[in-house]
Protein backbone atom coordinates (compact mmCIF):
# COMPACT_ATOMS: atom_id res chain seq x y z
CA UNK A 1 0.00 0.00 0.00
CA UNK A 2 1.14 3.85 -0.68
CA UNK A 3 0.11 6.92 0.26
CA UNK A 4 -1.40 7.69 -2.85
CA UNK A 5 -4.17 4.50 -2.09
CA UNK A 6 -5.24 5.81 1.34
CA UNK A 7 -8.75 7.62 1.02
CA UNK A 8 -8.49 11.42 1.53
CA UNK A 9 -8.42 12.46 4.86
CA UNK A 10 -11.14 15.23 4.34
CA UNK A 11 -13.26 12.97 2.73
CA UNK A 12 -13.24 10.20 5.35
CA UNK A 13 -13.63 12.70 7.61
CA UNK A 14 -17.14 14.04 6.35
CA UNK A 15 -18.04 10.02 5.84
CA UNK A 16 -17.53 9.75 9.65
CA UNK A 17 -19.35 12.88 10.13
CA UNK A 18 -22.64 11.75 7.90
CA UNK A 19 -22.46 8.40 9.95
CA UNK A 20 -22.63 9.72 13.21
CA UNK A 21 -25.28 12.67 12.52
CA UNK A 22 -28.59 11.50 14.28
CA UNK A 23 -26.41 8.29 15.80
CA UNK A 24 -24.97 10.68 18.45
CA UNK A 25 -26.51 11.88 21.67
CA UNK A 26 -27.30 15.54 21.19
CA UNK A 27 -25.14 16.16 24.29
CA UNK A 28 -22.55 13.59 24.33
CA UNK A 29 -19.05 14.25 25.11
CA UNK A 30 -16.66 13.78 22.30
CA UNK A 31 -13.34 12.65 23.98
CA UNK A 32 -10.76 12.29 21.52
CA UNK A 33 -7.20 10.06 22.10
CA UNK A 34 -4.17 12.01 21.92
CA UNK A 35 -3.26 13.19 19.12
CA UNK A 36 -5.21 12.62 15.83
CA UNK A 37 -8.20 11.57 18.10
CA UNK A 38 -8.16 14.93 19.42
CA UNK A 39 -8.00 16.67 16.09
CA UNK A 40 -10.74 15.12 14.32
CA UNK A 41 -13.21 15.61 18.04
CA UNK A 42 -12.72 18.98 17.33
CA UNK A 43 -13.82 18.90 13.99
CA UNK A 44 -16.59 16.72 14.46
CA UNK A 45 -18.01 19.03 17.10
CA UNK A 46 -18.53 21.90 14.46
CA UNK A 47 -19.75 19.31 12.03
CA UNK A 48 -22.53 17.55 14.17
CA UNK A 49 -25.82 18.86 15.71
CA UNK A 50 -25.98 19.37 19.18
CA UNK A 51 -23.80 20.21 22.19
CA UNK A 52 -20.83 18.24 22.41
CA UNK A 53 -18.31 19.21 24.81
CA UNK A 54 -14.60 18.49 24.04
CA UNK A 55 -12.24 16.49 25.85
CA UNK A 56 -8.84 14.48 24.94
CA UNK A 57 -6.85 11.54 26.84
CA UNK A 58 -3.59 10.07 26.53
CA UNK A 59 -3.11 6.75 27.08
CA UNK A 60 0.53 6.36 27.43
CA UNK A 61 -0.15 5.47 30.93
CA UNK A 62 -2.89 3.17 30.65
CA UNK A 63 -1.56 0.86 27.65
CA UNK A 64 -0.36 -2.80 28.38
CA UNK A 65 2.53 -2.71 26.20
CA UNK A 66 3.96 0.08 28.26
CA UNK A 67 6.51 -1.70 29.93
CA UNK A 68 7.54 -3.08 25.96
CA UNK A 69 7.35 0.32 24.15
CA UNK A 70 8.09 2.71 27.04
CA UNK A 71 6.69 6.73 26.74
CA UNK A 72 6.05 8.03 23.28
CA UNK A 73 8.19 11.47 23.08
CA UNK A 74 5.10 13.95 23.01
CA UNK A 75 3.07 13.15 26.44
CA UNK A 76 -0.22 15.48 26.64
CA UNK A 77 -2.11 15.74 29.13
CA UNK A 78 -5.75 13.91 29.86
CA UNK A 79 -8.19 17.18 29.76
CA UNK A 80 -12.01 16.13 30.56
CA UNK A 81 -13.41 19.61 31.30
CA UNK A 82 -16.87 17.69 32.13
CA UNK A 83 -18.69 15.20 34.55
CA UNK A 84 -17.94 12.07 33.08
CA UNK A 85 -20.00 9.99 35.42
CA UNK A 86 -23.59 9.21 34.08
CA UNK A 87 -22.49 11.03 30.42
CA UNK A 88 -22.32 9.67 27.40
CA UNK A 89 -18.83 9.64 25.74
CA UNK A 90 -18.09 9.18 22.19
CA UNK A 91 -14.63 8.09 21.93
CA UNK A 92 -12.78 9.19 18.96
CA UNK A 93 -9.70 7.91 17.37
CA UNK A 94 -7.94 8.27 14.10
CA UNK A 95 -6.90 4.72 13.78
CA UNK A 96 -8.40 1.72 14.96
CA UNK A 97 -6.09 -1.41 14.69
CA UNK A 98 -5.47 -3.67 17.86
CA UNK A 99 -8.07 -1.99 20.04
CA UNK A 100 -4.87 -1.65 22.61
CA UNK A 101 -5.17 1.94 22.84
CA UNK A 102 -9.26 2.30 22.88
CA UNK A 103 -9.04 -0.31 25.85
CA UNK A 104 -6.72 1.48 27.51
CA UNK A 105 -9.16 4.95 27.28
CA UNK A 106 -11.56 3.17 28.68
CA UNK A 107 -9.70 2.14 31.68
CA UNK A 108 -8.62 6.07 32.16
CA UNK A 109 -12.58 7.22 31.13
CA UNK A 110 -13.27 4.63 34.60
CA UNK A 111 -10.65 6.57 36.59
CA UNK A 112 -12.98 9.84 36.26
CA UNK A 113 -16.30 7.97 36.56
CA UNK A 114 -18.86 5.17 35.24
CA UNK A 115 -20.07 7.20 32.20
CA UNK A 116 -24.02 6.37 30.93
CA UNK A 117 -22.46 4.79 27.85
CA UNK A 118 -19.24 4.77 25.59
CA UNK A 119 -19.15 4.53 21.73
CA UNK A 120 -16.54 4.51 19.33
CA UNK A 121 -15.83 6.75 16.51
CA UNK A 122 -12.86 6.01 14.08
CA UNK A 123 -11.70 8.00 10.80
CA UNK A 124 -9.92 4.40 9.56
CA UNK A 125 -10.47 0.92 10.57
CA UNK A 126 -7.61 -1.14 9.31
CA UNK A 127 -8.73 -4.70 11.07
CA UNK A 128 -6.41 -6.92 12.70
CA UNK A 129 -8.04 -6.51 16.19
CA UNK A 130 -6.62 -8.37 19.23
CA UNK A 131 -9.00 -7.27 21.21
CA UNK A 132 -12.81 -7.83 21.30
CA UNK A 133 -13.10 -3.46 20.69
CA UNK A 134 -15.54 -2.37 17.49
CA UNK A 135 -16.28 1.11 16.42
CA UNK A 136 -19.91 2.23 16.04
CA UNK A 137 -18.79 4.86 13.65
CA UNK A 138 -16.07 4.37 10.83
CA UNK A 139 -14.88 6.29 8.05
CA UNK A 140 -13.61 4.15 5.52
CA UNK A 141 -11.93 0.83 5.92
CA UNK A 142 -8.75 -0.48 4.89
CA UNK A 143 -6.55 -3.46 4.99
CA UNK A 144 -3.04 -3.08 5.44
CA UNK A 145 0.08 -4.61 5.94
CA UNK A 146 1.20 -5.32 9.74
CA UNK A 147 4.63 -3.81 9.19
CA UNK A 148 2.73 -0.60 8.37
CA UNK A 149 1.28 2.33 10.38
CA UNK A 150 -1.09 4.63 9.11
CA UNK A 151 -0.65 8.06 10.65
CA UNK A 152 -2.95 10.97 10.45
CA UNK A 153 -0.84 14.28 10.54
CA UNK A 154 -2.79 17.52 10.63
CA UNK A 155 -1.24 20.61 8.82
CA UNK A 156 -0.90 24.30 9.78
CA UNK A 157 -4.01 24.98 8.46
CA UNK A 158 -6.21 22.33 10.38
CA UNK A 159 -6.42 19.97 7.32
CA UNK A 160 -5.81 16.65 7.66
CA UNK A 161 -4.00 14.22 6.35
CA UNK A 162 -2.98 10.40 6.33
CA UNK A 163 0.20 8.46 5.27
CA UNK A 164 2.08 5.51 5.81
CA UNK A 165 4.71 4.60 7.95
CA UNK A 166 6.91 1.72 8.24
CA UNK A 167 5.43 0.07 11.61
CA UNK A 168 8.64 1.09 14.03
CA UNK A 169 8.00 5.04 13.07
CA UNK A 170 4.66 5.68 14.11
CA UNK A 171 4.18 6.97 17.81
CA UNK A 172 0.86 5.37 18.84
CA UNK A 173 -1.11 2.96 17.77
C-alpha cells in the first residue's frame, strides 16, 4: 500500500461525520485520544448537531505494552473539562487497529467515573483486532500490511491528512 491509495483524509472525515449525525446523543461528550483523536473531536463538534463538549486523553499510561514500548516522546495531558459519570462519551480515534489503545481509554474514562455509555468513533479501521473493541462509527476501511502504520498528521491549516509509515516510526497505535 502507498500513500497515494489511502482515502483522503477530508473525505473520510465528512463520511464519519454523515455516519454519526442523528447516531450521536445531542449532548454527548466527544473525547478524543491524543493526538489525531483529538483533532478530528474537534472537527466533528462543528460538524454535528448538538452540544458536544470536548475532551482528549492520553493513554501512554494506561496501555499494556507500556513496559515493551516505554513513553512516546510527546506526552499530553488527559483534559475532561466535564462530569464524566452518568455522560455519554463518544470516543474518537484516528486509527483503529489492535483496540490496545481504545481499551486502555476506557480504563482512564473509569478513573474519572462510570459514564451512561461509551461509543466509538474512528476515521480508519484497518482490522487486525486483538481485542474484542468495534467502532460504532467508521470512516472508511482499509486493509493493510502489519509492518505498516497509518498516521494521520494535521497541517498548519487544520487539514488533515494520512500516510504511511513503516510500523517502528509511528508513535501510537
Amino acid at each position: 500500500m502507498t500513500d497515494a491509495s489511502l482515502p483522503d483524509a477530508e473525505i473520510a472525515l465528512g463520511l464519519l461525520a454523515d455516519k454519526m449525525r442523528g447516531g450521536v446523543a445531542f449532548d454527548a461528550r466527544l473525547v478524543g485520544i491524543h493526538s489525531g483523536g483529538a483533532w478530528l473531536a474537534e472537527r466533528l463538534a462543528e460538524m454535528l448537531p448538538g452540544e458536544h463538549p470536548l475532551g482528549s486523553i492520553d493513554v501512554s499510561f494506561y496501555r499494556d505494552d507500556y513496559a515493551q514500548k516505554g513513553l512516546r516522546a510527546k506526552l499530553a495531558a488527559t483534559t475532561l473539562p466535564f462530569q464524566v459519570a452518568g455522560s455519554r462519551i463518544v470516543l474518537v480515534d484516528d486509527v483503529l487497529y489492535t483496540g490496545r489503545s481504545v481499551r486502555a481509554a476506557i480504563n482512564e474514562l473509569f478513573d474519572y467515573g462510570r459514564p451512561q455509555s461509551i461509543e466509538l468513533a474512528v476515521l480508519i479501521d484497518r482490522g487486525g483486532r486483538e481485542l474484542p473493541i468495534e467502532a460504532k462509527y467508521v470512516g472508511a476501511r482499509l486493509a493493510v500490511a502489519r509492518d505498516l502504520s497509518i498516521v494521520l498528521q494535521r497541517h498548519l491549516d487544520g487539514s488533515l491528512e494520512l500516510s504511511i509509515e513503516p510500523a517502528g516510526n509511528a508513535a501510537g497505535a
